[in-house]
PDB file of N, CA and C in Angstrom:
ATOM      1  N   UNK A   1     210.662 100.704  89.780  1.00  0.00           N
ATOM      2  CA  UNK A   1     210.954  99.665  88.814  1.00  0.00           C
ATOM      3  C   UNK A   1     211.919 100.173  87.740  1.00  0.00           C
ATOM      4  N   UNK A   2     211.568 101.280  87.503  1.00  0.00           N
ATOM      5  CA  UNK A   2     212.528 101.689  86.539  1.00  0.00           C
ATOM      6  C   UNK A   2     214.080 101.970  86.664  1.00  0.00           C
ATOM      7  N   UNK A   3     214.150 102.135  88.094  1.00  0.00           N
ATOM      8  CA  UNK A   3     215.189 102.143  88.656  1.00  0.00           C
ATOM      9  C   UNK A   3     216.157 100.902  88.535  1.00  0.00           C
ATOM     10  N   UNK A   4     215.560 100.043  88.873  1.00  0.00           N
ATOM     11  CA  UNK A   4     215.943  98.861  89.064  1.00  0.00           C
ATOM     12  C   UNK A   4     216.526  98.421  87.672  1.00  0.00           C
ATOM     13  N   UNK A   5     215.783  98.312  86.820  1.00  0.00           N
ATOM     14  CA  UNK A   5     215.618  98.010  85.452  1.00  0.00           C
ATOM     15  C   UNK A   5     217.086  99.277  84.670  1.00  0.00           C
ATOM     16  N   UNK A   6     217.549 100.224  85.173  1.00  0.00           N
ATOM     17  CA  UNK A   6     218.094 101.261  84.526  1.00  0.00           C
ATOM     18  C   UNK A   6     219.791 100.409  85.222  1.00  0.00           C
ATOM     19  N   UNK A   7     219.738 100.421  86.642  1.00  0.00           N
ATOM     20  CA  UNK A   7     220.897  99.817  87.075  1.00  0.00           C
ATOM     21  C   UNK A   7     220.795  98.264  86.778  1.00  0.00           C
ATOM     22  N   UNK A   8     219.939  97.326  86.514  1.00  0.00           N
ATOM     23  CA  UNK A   8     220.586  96.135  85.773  1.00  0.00           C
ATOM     24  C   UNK A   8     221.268  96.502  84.458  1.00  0.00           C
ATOM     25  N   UNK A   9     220.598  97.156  83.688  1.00  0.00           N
ATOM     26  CA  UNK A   9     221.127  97.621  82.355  1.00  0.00           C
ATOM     27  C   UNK A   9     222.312  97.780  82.367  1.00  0.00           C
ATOM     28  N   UNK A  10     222.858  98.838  83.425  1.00  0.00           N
ATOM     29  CA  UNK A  10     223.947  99.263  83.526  1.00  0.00           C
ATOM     30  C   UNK A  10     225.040  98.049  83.994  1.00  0.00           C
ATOM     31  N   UNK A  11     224.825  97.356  84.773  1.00  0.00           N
ATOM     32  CA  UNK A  11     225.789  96.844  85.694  1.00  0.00           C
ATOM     33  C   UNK A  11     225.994  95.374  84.365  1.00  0.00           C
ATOM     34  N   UNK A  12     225.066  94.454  83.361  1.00  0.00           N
ATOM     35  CA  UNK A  12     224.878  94.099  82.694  1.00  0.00           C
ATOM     36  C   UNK A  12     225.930  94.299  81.429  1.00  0.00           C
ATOM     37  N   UNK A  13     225.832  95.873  80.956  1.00  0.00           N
ATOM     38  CA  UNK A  13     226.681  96.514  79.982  1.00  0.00           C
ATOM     39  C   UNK A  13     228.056  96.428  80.366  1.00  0.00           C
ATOM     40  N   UNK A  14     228.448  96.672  81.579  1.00  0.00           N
ATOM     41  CA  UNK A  14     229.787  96.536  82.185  1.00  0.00           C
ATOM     42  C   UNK A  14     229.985  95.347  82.158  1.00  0.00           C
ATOM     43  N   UNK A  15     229.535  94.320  82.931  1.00  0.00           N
ATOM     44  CA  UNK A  15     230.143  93.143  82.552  1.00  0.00           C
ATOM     45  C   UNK A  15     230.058  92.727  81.289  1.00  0.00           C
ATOM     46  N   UNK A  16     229.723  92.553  80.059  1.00  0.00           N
ATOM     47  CA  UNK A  16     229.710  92.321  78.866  1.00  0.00           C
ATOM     48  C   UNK A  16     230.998  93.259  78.386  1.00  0.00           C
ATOM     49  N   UNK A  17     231.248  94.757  78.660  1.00  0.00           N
ATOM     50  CA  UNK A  17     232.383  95.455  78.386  1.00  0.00           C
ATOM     51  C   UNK A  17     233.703  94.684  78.828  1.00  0.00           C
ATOM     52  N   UNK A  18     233.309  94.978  80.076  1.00  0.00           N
ATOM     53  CA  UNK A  18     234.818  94.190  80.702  1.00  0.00           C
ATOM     54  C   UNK A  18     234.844  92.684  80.489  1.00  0.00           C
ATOM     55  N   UNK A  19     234.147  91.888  80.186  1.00  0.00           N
ATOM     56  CA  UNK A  19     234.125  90.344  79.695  1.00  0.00           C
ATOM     57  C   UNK A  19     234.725  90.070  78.037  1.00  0.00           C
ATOM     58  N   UNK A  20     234.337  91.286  77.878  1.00  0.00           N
ATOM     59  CA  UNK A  20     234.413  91.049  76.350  1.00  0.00           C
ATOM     60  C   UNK A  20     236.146  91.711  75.958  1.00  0.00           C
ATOM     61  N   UNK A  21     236.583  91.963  77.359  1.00  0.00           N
ATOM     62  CA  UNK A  21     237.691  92.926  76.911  1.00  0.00           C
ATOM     63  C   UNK A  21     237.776  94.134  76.307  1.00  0.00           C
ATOM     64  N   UNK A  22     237.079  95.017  76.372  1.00  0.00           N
ATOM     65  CA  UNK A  22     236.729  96.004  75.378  1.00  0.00           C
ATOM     66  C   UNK A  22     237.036  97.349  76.612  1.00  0.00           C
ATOM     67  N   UNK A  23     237.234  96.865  77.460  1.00  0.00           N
ATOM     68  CA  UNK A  23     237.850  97.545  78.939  1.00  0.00           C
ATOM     69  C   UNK A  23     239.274  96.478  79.396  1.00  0.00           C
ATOM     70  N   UNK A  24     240.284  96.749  78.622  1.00  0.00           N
ATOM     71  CA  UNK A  24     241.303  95.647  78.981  1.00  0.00           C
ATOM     72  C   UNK A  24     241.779  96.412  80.986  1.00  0.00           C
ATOM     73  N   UNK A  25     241.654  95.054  81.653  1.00  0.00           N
ATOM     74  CA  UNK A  25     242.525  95.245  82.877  1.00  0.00           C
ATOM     75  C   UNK A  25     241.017  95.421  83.978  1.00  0.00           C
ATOM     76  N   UNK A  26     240.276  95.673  83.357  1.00  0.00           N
ATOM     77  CA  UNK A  26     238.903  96.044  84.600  1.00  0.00           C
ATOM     78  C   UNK A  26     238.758  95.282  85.258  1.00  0.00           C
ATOM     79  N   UNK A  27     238.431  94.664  86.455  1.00  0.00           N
ATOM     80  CA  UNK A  27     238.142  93.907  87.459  1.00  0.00           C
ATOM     81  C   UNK A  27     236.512  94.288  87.819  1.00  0.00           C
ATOM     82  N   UNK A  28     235.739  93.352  87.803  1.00  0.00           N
ATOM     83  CA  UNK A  28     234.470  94.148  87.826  1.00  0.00           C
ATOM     84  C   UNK A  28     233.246  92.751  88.664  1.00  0.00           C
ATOM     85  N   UNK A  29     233.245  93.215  89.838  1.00  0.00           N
ATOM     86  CA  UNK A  29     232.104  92.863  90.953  1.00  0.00           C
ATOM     87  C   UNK A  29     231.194  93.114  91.080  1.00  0.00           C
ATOM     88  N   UNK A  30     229.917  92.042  90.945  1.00  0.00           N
ATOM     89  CA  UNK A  30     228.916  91.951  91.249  1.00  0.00           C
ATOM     90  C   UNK A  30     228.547  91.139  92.132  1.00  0.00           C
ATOM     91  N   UNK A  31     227.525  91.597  93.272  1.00  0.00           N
ATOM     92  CA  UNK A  31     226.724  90.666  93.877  1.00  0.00           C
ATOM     93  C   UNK A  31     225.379  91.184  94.589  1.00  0.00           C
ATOM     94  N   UNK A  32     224.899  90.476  95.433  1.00  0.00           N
ATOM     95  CA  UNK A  32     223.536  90.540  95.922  1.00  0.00           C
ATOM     96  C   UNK A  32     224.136  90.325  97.604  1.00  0.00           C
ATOM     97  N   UNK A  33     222.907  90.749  98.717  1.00  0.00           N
ATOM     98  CA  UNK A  33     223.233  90.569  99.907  1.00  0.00           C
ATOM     99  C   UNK A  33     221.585  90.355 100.193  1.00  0.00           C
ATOM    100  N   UNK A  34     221.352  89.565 101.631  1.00  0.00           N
ATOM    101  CA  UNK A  34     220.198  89.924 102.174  1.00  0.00           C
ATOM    102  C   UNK A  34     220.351  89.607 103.632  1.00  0.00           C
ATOM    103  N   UNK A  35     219.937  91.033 104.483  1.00  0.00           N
ATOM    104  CA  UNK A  35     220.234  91.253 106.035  1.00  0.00           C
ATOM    105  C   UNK A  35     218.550  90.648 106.648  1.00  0.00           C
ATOM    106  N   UNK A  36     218.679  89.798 107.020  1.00  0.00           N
ATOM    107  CA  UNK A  36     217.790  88.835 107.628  1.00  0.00           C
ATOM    108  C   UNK A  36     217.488  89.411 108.722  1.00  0.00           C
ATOM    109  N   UNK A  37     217.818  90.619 109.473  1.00  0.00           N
ATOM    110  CA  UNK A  37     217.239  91.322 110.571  1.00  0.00           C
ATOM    111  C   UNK A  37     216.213  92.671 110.278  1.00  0.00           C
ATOM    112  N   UNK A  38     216.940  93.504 109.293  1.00  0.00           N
ATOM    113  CA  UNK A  38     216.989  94.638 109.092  1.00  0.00           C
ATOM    114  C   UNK A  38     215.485  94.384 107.446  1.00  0.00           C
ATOM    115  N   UNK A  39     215.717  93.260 107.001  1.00  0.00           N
ATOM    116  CA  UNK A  39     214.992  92.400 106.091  1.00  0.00           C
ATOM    117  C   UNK A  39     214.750  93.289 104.786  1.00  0.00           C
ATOM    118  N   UNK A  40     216.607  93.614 104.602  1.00  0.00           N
ATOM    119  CA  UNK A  40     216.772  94.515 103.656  1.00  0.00           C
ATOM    120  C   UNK A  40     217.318  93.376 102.283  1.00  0.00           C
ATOM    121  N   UNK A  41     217.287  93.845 100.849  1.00  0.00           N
ATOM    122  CA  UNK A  41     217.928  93.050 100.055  1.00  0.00           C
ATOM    123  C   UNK A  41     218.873  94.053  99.035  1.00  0.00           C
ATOM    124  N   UNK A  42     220.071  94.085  98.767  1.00  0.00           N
ATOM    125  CA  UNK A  42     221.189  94.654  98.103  1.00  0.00           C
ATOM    126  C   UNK A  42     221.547  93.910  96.770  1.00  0.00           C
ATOM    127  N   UNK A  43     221.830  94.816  96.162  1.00  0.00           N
ATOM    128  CA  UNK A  43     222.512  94.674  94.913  1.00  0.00           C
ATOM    129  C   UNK A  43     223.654  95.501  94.357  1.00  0.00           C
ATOM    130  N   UNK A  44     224.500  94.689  94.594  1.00  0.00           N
ATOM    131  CA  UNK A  44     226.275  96.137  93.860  1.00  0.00           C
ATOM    132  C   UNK A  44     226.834  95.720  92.654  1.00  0.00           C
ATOM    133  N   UNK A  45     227.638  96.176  92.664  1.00  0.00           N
ATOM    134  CA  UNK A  45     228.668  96.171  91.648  1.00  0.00           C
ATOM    135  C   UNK A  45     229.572  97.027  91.282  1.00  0.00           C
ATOM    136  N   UNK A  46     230.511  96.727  91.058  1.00  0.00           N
ATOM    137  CA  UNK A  46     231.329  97.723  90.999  1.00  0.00           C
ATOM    138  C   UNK A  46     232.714  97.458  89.863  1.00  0.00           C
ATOM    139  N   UNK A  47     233.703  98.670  89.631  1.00  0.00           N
ATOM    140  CA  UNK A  47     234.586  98.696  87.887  1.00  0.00           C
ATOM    141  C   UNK A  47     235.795  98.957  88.433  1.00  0.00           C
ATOM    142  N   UNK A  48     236.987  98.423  88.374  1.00  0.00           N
ATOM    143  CA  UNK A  48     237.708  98.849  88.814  1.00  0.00           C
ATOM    144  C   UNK A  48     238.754  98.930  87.614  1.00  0.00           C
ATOM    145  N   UNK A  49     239.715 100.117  87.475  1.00  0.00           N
ATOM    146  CA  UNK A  49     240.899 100.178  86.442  1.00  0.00           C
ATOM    147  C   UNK A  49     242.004 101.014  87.506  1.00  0.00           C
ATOM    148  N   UNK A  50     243.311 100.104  87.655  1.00  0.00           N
ATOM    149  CA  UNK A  50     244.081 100.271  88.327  1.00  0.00           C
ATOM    150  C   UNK A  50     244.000 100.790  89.933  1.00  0.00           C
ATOM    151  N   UNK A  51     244.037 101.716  90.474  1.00  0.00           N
ATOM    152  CA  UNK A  51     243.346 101.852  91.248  1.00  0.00           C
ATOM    153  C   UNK A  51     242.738 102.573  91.720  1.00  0.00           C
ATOM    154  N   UNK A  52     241.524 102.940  90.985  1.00  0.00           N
ATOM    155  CA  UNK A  52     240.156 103.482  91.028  1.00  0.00           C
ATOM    156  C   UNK A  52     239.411 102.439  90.922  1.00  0.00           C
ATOM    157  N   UNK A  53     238.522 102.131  91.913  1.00  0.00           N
ATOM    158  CA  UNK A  53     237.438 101.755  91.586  1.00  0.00           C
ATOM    159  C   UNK A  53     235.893 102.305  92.034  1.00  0.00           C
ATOM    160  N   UNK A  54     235.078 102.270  91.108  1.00  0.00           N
ATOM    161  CA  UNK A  54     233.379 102.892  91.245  1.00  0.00           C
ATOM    162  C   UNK A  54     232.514 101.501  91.060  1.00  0.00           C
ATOM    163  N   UNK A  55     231.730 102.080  92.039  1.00  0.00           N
ATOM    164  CA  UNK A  55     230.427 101.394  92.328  1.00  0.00           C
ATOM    165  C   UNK A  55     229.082 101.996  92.940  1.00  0.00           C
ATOM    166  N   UNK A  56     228.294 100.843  93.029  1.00  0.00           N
ATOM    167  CA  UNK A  56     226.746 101.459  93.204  1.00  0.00           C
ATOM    168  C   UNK A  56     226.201 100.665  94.244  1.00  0.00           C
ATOM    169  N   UNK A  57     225.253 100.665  94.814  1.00  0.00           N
ATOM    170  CA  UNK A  57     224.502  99.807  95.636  1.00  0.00           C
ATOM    171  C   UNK A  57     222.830  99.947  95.636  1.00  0.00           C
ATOM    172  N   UNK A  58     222.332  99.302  95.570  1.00  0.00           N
ATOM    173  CA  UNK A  58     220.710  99.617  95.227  1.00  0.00           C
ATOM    174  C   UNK A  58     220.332  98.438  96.376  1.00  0.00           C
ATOM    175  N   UNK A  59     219.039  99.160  96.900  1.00  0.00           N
ATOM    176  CA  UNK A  59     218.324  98.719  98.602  1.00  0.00           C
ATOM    177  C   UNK A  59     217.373  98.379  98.365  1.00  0.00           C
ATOM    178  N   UNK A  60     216.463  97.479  98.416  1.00  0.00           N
ATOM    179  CA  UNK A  60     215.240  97.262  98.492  1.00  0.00           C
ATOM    180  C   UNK A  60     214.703  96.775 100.077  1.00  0.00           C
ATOM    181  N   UNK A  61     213.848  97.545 100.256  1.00  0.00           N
ATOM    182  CA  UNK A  61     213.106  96.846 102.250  1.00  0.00           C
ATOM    183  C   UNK A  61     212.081  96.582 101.601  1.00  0.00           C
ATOM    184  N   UNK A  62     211.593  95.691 103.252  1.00  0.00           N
ATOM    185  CA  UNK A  62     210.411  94.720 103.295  1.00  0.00           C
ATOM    186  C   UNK A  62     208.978  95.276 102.483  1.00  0.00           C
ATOM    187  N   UNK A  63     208.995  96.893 103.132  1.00  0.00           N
ATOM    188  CA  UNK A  63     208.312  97.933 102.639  1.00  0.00           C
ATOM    189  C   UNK A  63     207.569  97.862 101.290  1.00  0.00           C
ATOM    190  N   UNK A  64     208.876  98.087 100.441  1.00  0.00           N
ATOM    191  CA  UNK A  64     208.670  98.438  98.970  1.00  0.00           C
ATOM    192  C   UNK A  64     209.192  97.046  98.421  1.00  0.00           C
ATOM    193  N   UNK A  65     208.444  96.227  98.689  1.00  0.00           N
ATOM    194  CA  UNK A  65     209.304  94.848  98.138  1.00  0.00           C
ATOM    195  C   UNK A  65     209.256  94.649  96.888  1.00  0.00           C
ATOM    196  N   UNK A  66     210.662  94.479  96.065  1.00  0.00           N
ATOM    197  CA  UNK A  66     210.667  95.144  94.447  1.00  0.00           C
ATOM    198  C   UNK A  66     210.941  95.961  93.739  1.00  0.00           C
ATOM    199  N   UNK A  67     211.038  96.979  94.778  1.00  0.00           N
ATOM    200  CA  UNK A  67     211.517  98.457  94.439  1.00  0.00           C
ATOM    201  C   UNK A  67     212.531  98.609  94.984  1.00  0.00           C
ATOM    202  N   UNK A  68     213.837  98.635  93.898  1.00  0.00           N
ATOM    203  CA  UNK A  68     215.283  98.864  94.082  1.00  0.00           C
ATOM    204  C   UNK A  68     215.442 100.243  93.921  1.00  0.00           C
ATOM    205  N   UNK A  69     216.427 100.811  95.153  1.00  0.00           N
ATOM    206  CA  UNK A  69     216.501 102.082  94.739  1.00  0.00           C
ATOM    207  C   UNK A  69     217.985 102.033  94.926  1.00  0.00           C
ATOM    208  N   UNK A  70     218.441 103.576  94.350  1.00  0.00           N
ATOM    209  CA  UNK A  70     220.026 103.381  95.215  1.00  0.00           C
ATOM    210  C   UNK A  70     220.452 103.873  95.979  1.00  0.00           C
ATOM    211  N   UNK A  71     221.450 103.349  96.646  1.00  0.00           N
ATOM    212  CA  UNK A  71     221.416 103.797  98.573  1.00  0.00           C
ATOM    213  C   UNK A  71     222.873 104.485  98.391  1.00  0.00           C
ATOM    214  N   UNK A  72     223.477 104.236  97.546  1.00  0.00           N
ATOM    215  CA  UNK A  72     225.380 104.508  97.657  1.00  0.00           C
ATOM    216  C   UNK A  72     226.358 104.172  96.731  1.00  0.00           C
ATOM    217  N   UNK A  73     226.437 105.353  96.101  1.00  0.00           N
ATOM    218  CA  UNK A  73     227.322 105.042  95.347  1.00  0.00           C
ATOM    219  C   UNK A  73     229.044 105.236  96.178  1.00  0.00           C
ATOM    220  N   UNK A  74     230.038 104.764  95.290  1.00  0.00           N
ATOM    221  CA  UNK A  74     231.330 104.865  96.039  1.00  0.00           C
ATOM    222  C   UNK A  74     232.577 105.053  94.673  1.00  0.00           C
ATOM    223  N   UNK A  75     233.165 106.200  95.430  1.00  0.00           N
ATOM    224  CA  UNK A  75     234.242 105.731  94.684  1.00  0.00           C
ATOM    225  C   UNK A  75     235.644 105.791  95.583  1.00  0.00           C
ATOM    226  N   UNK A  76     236.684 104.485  95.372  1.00  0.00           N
ATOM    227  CA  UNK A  76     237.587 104.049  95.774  1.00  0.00           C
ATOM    228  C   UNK A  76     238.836 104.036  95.446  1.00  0.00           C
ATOM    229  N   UNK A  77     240.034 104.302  96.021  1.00  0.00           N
ATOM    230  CA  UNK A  77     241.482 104.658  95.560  1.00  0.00           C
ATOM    231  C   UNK A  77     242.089 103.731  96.635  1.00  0.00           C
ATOM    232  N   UNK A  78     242.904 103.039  96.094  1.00  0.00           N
ATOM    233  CA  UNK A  78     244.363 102.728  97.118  1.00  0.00           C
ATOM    234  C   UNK A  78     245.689 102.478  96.355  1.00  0.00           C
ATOM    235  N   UNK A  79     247.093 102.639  96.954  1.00  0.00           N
ATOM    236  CA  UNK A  79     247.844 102.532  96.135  1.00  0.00           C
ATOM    237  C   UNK A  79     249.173 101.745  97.200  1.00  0.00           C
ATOM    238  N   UNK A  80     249.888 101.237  96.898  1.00  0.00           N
ATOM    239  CA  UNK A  80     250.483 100.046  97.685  1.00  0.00           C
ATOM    240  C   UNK A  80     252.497 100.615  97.899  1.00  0.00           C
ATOM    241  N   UNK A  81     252.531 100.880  98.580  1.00  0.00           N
ATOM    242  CA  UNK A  81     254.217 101.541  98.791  1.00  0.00           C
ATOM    243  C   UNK A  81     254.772 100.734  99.857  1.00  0.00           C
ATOM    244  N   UNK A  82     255.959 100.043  99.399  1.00  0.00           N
ATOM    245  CA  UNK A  82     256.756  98.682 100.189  1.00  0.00           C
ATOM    246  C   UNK A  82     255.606  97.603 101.020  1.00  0.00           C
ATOM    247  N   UNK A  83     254.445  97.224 100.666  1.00  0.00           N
ATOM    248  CA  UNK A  83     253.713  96.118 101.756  1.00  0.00           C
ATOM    249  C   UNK A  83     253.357  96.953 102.178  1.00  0.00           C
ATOM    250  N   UNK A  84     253.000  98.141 101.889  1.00  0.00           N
ATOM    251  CA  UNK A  84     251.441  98.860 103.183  1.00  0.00           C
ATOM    252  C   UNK A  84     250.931  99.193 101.839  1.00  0.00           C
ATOM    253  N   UNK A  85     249.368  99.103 102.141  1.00  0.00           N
ATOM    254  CA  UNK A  85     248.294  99.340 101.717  1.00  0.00           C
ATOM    255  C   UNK A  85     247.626 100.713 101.735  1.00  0.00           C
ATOM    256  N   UNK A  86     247.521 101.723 101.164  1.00  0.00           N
ATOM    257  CA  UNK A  86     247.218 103.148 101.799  1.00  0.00           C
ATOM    258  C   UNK A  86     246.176 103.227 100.714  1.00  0.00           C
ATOM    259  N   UNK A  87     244.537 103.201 101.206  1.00  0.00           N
ATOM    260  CA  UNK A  87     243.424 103.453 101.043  1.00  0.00           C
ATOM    261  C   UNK A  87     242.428 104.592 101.356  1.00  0.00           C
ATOM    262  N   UNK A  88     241.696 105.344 100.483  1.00  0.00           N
ATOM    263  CA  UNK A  88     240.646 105.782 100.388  1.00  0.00           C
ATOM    264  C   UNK A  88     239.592 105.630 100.015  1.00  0.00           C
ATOM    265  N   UNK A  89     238.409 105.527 100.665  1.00  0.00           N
ATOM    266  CA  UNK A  89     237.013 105.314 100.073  1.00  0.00           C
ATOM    267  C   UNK A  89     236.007 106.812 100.401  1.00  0.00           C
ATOM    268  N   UNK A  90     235.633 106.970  99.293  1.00  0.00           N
ATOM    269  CA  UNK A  90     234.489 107.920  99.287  1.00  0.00           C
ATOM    270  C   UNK A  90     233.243 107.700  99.429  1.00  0.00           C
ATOM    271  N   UNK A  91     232.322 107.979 100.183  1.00  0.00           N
ATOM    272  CA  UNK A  91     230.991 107.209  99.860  1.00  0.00           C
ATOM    273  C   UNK A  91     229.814 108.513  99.451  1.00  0.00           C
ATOM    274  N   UNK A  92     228.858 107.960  98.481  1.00  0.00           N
ATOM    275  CA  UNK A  92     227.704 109.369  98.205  1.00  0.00           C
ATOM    276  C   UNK A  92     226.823 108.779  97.824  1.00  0.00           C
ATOM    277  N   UNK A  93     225.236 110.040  98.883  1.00  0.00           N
ATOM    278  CA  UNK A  93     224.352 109.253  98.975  1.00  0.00           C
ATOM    279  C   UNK A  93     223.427 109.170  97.397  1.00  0.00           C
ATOM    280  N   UNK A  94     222.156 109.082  97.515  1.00  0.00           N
ATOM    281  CA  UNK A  94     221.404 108.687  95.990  1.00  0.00           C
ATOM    282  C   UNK A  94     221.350 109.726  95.566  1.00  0.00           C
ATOM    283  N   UNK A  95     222.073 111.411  96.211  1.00  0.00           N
ATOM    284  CA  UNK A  95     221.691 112.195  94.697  1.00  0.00           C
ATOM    285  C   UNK A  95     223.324 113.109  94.683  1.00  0.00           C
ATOM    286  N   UNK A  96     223.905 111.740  95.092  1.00  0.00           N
ATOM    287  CA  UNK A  96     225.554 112.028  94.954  1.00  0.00           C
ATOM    288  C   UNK A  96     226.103 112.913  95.439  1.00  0.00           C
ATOM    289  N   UNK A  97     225.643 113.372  96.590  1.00  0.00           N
ATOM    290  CA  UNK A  97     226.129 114.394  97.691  1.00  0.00           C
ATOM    291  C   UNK A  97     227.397 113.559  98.583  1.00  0.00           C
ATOM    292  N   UNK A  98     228.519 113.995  98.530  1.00  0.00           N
ATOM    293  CA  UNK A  98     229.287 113.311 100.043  1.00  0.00           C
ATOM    294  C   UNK A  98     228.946 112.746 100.921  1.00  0.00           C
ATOM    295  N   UNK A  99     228.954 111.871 101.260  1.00  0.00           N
ATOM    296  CA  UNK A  99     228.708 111.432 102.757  1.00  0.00           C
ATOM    297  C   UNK A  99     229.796 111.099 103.501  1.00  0.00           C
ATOM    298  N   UNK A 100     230.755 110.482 102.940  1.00  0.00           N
ATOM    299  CA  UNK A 100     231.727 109.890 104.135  1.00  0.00           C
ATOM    300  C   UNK A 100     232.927 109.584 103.326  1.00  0.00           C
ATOM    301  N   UNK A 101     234.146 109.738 104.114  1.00  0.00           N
ATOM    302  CA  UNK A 101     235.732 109.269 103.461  1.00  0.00           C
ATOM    303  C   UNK A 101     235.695 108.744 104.160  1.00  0.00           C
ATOM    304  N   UNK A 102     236.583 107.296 103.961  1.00  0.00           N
ATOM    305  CA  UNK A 102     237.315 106.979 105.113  1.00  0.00           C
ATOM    306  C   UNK A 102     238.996 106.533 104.303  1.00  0.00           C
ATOM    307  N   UNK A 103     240.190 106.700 105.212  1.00  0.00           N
ATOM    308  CA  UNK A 103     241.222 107.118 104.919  1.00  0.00           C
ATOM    309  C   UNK A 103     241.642 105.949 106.088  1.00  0.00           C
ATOM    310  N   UNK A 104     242.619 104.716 105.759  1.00  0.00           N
ATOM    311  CA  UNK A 104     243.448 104.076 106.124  1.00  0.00           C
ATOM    312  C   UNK A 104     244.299 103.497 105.519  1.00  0.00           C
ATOM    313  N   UNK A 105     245.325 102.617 106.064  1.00  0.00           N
ATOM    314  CA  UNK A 105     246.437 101.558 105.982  1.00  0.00           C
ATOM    315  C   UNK A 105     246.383 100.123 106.030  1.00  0.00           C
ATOM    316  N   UNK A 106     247.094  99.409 105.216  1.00  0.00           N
ATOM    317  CA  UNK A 106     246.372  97.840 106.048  1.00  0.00           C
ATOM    318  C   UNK A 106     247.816  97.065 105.106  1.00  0.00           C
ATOM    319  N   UNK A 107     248.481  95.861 105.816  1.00  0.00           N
ATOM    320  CA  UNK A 107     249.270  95.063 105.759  1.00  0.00           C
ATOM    321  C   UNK A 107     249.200  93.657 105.755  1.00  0.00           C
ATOM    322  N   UNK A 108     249.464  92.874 104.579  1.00  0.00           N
ATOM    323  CA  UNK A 108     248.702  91.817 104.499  1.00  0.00           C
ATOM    324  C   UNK A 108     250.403  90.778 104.527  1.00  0.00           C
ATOM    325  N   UNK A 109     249.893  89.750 105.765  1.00  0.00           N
ATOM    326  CA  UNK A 109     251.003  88.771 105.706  1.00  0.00           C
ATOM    327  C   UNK A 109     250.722  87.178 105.279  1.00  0.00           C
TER     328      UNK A 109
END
C-alpha cells in the first residue's frame, strides 16, 4: 500500500509540475491498463523533456489485489535526422538493475 500511495504521490506532483508549467516543454503520460487474461492491472506514467523521457510502471495481480508494486521503470531517448526516427529504450527492473535496451529506426509517412 505504501507503495502505491508513494507512486500516486509522485506521478500526481508531476502532473501538477508540468500542468502548472513550472517544467516548461514536459509532455507527461499517464494511464492505467488491464490484461483480462494474465488478470493483471497497470499503472504508468511517464516525463518527457526533449528527448529524454522517464517513466514507471506499477503491477498489481489477481493475487495481491491492491497491492501495486513496481514492475519497470524506463528510460527513453530518440532523436530525429532527415524523417528517420533513431530510438533507444532502456528498461530496469524494481530495484533498477538493467534489463533490456532496445535500439531501432522507424519512418513515419
Amino acid at each position: 500500500m505504501k507503495t502505491l500511495i508513494t507512486a500516486a504521490t509522485v506521478l500526481v506532483a508531476t502532473t501538477t509540475l508540468a500542468s502548472a508549467e513550472l517544467i516548461p516543454g514536459a509532455d507527461v503520460t499517464l494511464g492505467a491498463e488491464r490484461s483480462l487474461e494474465a488478470e493483471t492491472n497497470a499503472i504508468y506514467g511517464s516525463v518527457g523533456l526533449g528527448a529524454i523521457t522517464v517513466g514507471a510502471t506499477l503491477e498489481d495481480t489477481a493475487d495481491d489485489s491492491g497491492s501495486f508494486n513496481i514492475s519497470k521503470y524506463e528510460v527513453d531517448s530518440e532523436h530525429t535526422i532527415a524523417g528517420v526516427t533513431l530510438y533507444m529504450n532502456n528498461d530496469f527492473d524494481d530495484g533498477f538493475k538493467h534489463s533490456e535496451t532496445v535500439v531501432g529506426g522507424k519512418i513515419k509517412f
